[in-house]
Structures are given as structure tokens and as C-alpha cells.
Protein backbone atom coordinates (compact mmCIF):
# COMPACT_ATOMS: atom_id res chain seq x y z
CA UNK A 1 8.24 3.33 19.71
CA UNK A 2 6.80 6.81 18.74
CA UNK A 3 5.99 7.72 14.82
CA UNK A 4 6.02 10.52 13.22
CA UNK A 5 2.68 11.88 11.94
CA UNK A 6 2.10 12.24 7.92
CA UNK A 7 2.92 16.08 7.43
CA UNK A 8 -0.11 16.19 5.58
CA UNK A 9 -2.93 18.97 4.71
CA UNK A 10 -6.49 18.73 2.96
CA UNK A 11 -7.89 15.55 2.81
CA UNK A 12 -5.65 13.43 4.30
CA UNK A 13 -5.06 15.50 6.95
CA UNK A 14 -9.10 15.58 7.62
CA UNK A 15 -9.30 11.42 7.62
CA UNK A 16 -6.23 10.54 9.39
CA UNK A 17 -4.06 10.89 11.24
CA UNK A 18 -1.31 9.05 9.14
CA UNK A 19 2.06 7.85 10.27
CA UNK A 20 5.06 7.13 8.75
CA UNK A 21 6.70 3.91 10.25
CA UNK A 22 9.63 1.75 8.84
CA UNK A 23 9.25 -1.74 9.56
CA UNK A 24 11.29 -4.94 8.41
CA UNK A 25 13.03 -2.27 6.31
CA UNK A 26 9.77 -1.28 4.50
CA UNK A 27 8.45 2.13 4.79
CA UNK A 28 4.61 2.11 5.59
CA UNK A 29 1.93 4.05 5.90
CA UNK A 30 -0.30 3.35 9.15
CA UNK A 31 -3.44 4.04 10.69
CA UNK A 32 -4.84 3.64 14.48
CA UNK A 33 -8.56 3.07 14.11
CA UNK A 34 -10.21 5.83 15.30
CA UNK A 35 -14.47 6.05 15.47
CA UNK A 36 -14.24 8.36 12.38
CA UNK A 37 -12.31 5.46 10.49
CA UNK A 38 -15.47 3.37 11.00
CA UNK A 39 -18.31 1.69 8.44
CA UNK A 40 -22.16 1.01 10.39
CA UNK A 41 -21.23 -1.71 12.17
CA UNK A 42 -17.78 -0.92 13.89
CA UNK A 43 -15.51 -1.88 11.05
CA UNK A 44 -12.92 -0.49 9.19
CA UNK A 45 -14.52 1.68 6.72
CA UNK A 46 -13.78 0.64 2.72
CA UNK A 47 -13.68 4.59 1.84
CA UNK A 48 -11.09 4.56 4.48
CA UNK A 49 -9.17 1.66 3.46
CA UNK A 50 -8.94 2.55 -0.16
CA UNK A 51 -8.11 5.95 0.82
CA UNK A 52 -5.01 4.59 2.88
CA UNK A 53 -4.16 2.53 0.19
CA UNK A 54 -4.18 5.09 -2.53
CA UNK A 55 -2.49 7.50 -0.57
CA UNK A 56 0.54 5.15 0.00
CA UNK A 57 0.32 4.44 -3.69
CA UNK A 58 0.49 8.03 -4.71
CA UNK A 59 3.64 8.40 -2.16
CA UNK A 60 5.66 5.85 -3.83
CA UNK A 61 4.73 6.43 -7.40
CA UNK A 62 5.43 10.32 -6.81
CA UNK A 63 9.11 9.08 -5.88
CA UNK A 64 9.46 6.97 -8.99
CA UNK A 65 8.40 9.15 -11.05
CA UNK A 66 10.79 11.96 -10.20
CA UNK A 67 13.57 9.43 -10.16
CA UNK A 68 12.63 8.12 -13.86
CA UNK A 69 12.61 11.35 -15.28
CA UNK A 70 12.84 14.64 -13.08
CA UNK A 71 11.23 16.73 -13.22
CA UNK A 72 7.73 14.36 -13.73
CA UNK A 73 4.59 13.55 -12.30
CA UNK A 74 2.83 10.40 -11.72
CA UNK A 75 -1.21 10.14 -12.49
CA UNK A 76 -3.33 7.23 -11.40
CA UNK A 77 -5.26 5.84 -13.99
CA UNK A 78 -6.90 3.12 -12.74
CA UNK A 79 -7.34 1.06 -9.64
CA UNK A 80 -8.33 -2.05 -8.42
CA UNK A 81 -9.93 -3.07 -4.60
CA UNK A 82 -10.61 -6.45 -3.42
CA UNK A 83 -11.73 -6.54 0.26
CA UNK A 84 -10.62 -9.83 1.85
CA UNK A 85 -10.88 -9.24 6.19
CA UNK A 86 -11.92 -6.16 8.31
CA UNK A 87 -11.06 -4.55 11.70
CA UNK A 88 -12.44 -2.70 14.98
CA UNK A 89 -11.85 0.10 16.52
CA UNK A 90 -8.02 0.84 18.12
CA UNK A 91 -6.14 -1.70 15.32
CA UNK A 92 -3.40 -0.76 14.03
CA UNK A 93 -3.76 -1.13 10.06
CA UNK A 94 -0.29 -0.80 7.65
CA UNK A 95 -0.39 -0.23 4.07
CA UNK A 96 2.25 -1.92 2.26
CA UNK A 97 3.45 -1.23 -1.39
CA UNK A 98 5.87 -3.24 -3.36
CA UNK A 99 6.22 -1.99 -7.54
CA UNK A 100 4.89 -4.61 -10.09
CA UNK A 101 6.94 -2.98 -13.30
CA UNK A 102 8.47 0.21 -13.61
CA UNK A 103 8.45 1.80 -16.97
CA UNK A 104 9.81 5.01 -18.58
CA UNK A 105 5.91 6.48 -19.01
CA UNK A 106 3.99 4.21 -16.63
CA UNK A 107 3.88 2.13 -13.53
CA UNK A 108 2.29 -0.87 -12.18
CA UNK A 109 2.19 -0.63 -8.33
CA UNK A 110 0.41 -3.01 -5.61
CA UNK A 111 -0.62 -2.35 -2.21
CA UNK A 112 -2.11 -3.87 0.98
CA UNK A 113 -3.33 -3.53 3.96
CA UNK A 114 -2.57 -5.72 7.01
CA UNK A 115 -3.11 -5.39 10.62
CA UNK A 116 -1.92 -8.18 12.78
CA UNK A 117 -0.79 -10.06 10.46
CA UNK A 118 -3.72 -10.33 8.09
CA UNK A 119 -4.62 -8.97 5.04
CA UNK A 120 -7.35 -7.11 4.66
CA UNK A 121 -7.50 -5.39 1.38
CA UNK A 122 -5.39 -5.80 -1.69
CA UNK A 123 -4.91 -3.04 -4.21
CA UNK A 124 -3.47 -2.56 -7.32
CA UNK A 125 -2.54 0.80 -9.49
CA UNK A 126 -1.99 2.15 -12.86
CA UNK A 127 0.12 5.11 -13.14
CA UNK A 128 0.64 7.71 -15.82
CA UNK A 129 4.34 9.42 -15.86
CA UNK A 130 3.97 13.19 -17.31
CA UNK A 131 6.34 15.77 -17.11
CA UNK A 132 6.13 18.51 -14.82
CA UNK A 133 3.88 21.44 -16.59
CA UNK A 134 3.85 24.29 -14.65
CA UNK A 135 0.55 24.67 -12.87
CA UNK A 136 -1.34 28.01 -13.22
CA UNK A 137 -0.84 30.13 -9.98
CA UNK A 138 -3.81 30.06 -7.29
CA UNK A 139 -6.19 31.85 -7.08
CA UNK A 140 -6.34 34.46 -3.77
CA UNK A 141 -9.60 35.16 -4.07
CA UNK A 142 -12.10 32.57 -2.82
CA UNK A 143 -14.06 30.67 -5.08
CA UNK A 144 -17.56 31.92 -5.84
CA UNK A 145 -20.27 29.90 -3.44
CA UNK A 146 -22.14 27.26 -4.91
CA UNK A 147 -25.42 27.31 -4.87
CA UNK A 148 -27.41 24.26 -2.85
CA UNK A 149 -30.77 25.48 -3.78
CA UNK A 150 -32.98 22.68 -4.91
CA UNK A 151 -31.29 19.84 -3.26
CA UNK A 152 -31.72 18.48 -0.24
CA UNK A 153 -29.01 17.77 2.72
CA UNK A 154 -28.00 14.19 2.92
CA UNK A 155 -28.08 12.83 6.65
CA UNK A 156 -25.60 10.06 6.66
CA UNK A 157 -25.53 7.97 9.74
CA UNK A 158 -22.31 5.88 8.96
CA UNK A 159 -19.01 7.50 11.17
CA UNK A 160 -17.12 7.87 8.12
CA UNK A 161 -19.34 8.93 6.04
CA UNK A 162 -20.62 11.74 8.41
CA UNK A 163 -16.98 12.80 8.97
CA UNK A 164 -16.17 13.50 5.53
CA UNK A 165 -19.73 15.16 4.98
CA UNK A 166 -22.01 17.10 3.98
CA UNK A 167 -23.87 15.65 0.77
CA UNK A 168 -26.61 16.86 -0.87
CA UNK A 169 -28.62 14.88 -2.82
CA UNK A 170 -31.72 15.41 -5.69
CA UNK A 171 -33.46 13.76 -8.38
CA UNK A 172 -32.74 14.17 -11.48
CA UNK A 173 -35.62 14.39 -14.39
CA UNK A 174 -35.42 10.71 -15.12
CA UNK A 175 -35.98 10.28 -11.35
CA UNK A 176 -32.33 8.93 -10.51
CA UNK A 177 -30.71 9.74 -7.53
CA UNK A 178 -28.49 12.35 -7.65
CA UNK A 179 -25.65 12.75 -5.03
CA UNK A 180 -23.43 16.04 -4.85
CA UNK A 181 -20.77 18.09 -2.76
CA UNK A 182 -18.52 21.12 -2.93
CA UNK A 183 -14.37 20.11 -3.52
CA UNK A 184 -14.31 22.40 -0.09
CA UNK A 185 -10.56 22.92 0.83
CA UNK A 186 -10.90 19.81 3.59
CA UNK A 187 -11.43 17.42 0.47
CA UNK A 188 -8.57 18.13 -1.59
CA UNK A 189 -5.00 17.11 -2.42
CA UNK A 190 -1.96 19.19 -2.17
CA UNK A 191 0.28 17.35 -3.80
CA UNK A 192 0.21 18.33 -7.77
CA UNK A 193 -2.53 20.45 -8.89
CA UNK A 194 -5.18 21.56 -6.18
CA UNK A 195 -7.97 18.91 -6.87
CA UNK A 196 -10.01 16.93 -5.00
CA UNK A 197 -8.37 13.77 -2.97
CA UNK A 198 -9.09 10.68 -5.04
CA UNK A 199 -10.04 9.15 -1.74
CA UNK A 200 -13.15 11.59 -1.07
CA UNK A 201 -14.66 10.01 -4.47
CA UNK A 202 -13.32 6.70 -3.40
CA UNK A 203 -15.15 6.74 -0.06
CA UNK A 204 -18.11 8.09 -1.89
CA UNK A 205 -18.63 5.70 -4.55
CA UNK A 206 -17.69 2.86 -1.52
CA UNK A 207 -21.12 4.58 0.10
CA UNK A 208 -23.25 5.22 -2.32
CA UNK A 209 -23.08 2.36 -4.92
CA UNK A 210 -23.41 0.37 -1.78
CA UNK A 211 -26.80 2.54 -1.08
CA UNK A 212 -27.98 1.56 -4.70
CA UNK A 213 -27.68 -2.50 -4.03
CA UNK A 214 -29.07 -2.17 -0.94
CA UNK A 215 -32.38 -0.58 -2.55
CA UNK A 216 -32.38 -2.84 -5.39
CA UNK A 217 -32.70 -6.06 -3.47
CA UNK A 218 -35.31 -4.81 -0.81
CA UNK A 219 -33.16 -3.79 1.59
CA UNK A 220 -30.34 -6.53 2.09
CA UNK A 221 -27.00 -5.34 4.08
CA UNK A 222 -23.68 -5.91 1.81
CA UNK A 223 -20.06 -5.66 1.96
CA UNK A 224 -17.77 -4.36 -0.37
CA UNK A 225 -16.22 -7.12 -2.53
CA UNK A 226 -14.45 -5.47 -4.85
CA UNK A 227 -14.51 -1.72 -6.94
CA UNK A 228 -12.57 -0.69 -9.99
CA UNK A 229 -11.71 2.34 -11.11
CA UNK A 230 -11.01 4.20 -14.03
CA UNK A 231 -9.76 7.87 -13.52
CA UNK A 232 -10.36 10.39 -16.27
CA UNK A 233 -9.98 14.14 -14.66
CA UNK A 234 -10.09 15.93 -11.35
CA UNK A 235 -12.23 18.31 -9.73
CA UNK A 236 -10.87 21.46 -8.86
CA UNK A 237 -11.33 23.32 -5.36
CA UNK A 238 -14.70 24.91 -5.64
CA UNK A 239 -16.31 23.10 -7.83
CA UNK A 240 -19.64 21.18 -7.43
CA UNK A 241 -18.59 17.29 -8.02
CA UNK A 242 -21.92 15.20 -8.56
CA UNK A 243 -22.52 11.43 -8.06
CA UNK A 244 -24.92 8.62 -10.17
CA UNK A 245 -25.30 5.24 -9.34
CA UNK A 246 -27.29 2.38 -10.54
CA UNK A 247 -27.11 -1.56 -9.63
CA UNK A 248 -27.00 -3.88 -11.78
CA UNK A 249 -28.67 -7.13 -12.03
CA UNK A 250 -27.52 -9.06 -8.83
CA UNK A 251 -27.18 -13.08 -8.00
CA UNK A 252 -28.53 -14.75 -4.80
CA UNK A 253 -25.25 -13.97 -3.07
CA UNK A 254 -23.82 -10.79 -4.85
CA UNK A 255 -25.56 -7.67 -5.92
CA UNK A 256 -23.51 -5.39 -8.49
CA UNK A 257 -23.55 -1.19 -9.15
CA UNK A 258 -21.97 1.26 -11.38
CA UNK A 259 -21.35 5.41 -10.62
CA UNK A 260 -19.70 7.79 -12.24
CA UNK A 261 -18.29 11.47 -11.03
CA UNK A 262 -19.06 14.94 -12.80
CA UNK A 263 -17.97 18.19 -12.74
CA UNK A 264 -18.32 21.02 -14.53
CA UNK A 265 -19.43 18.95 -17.72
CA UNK A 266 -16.53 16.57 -17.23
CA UNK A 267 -16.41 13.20 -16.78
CA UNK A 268 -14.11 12.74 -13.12
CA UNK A 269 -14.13 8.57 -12.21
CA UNK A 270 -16.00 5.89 -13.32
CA UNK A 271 -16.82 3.10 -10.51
CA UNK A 272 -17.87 -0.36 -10.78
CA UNK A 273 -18.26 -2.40 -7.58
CA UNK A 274 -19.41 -5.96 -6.33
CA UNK A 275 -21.29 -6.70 -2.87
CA UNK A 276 -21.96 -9.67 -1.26
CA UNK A 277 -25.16 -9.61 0.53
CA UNK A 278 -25.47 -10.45 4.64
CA UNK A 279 -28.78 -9.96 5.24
CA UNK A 280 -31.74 -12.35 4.91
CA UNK A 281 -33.16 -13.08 1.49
């Protein structure tokens, strides 16, 4: 049985494709693993998994909103990952969402993903309920270019990673590593306001506070546990979105790392993950 593609643009259009599939009389969101769906080692990339997750997430919550008070809008919040199994390349993965409490100004949603039968990550969602302001018109003119000069590009090996690329990356005076990109029209999400896709600074933060365990232990491989999230604003098309991270102090088994998103001055995501280590000590 054929299904229909996501109609989708920006972001999601970039990382997928999405389809829409109705099965047991749930409607799904799914994924064929594709090599640009794929972490280092073959896997199921945690960028990509959260991003299938939140999208599927934002889908339903955009539908209960409206229905609780139309015209309205639905903001995520916050979000919780826990990353249970994995899978390869050409699995079919299905995000599944089921509503934990709907309320007049917020909503509690959960979500997984399962592919043949398994789970392999678990989501849950916080959701704001606004009414519809009307958004200021767009722009026609292009934004201004944003200047690159005194950073460096960012080669990024992992197939995921590379697809959603480029990165730059500096230090800053204190000699932390900085990581930074343009909210480039391929990054963004069209539903709402024009911002970036919460699942470009998902996939991101998966990467790169990731990057800073695996330099705090003397290079040790990890995989993602678990991230949380706490959403405060979004980053508009053309903008220059930058990246910190900085572990924390790890156990034998599990290292720890905390990022955060600016833009503009403003303060975009805050991330806090957990890693468990698969290397040698």
C-alpha cells in the first residue's frame, strides 16, 4: 500500500521525506531510513528521531489547539527524549502520539517511535495554547548576508549531520567552543511564524553536546540517553543562531552536557543531555 508524502516545505521537507499513514486507526507519521537519516555508525540518527517526533507532536497539538479555541496556536515549551533501541538503514520507523491532558491554555502530549514493533524513543511535550496574533507580513526582500568572517567551516563527517550542514564554528574569548549557522530558508518551519524548525536545534544540540562528552572523557564514543528541553524563543529566517556546550562532571558509565541557543541577543533553547559511554575506559 502506497502513502502519501508529508506536503511539507523548509525543514522538514529537507530531512524527510515524511508520510502520512493510518494504521490500526491511528494516524502516523513515518519515515523509510534513508543514508541521510543516519548517526556514524549506520543508525538512526537522534537529531532525526527527535525531529520526527516533534514534528508529529506539533501536527497534533496544532489540531487541538484550533479545536479548543479557534482561532489559536499551540507553542512547545518543553520536551523530553529518552532513547531506548535504534535502527539501520531501509526500516521503516512510525511516530505515534496519544494526548496525556488537554487543557483550555496547555497540553500534555506523548510520542514514540517504533519500527517493527519496538520502541525506540519515547517523547513527551509541553504545549502553550495562544491565540492567533496576526503575524507581520514577509519580507520580499532577502535578508541581508551574514557575515562568516572569523569563523571557521565545520567539517562534519556524520550523514546527518552533513545533510543538514554547514556549521561554522570559533572560540570565544574564554576559549569555549563556539558553534553557529544561518536560519537559511532549508532550516525553517512554515507552519506559524517563519522561524527556524525546532528539529535543526534539536539535531544540533543531539551533535554537539555529544562532541563536548566525547572531549571531556578522552575521547570515549556515547549514545544519546536522554535530552530535555526548555524552549524560550525562535530564530527568525536570516538570522545567525549560535551554539555553547559544556559537559558536566560524568560517572564511569554516563557522561553529562548542557547547550544553549542564541540569537540576536536572545536566549532560543536550553539543552541538557545524558550519554552513556561505549568505548573503552
Amino acid at each position: 500500500m502506497s502513502h502519501p508524502p508529508l506536503d511539507a516545505r523548509g525543514f522538514i521537507a529537507h530531512v524527510g521525506p515524511l508520510l502520512r499513514v493510518t494504521k490500526h486507526g491511528d494516524q502516523r507519521l513515518r519515515v523509510v531510513l534513508e543514508a541521510h537519516h543516519l548517526n556514524f555508525s549506520g543508525r538512526l540518527h537522534g537529531g532525526m528521531a527527535m525531529t520526527l517526533l516533534l514534528e508529529a507532536m506539533n501536527e497534533a497539538a496544532a489540531g487541538l489547539a484550533h479545536g479548543a479555541s479557534s482561532p489559536a496556536r499551540a507553542t512547545v515549551l518543553s520536551l523530553n527524549f529518552e532513547f531506548i533501541g535504534s535502527a539501520g538503514l531501509g526500516a521503516t520507523v512510525d511516530a505515534q502520539v496519544s494526548v496525556t491532558r488537554a487543557a483550555r491554555t496547555v497540553l500534555f502530549l506523548a510520542c514514540r517511535l517504533v519500527s517493527d514493533g519496538q520502541t525506540l524513543t519515547a517523547a513527551s511535550a509541553v504545549y502553550r495554547i495562544d491565540p492567533v496574533a496576526d503575524d507581520p507580513p514577509l519580507s520580499n526582500t532577502p535578508p541581508a548576508p551574514v557575515s562568516t568572517e572569523g569563523w571557521d567551516d565545520l567539517p562534519v563527517s556524520v550523514p546527518h549531520g552533513r545533510h543538514i550542514g554547514p556549521f561554522y564554528r570559533r572560540s570565544d574569548p574564554g576559549g569555549q567552543e563556539v558553534i553557529g549557522f544561518v536560519a537559511e530558508p532549508f532550516r525553517l518551519d512554515n507552519r506559524g511564524p517563519v522561524q527556524v524548525h525546532d528539529g535543526a536545534l534539536l539535531t544540533l544540540a543531539d551533535m554537539f553536546t555529544g562532541w563536548a562528552v566525547y572531549q571531556a572523557v578522552t575521547d570515549r564514543h556515547a549514545v544519546t540517553l536522554t535530552l530535555q528541553v526548555r524552549r524560550f524563543d525562535g530564530a527568525r529566517q536570516g538570522e545567525w543562531v549560535e551554539f555553547r556546550a559544556a559537559p558536566a562532571l560524568p560517572t564511569p558509565s554516563v557522561g553529562f552536557a548542557d547547550g544553549m541557543f542564541h540569537s540576536a541577543g536572545r536566549p532560543l533553547m536550553s539543552v541538557s543531555s545524558a550519554w552513556k559511554f561505549t568505548g573503552p575506559r
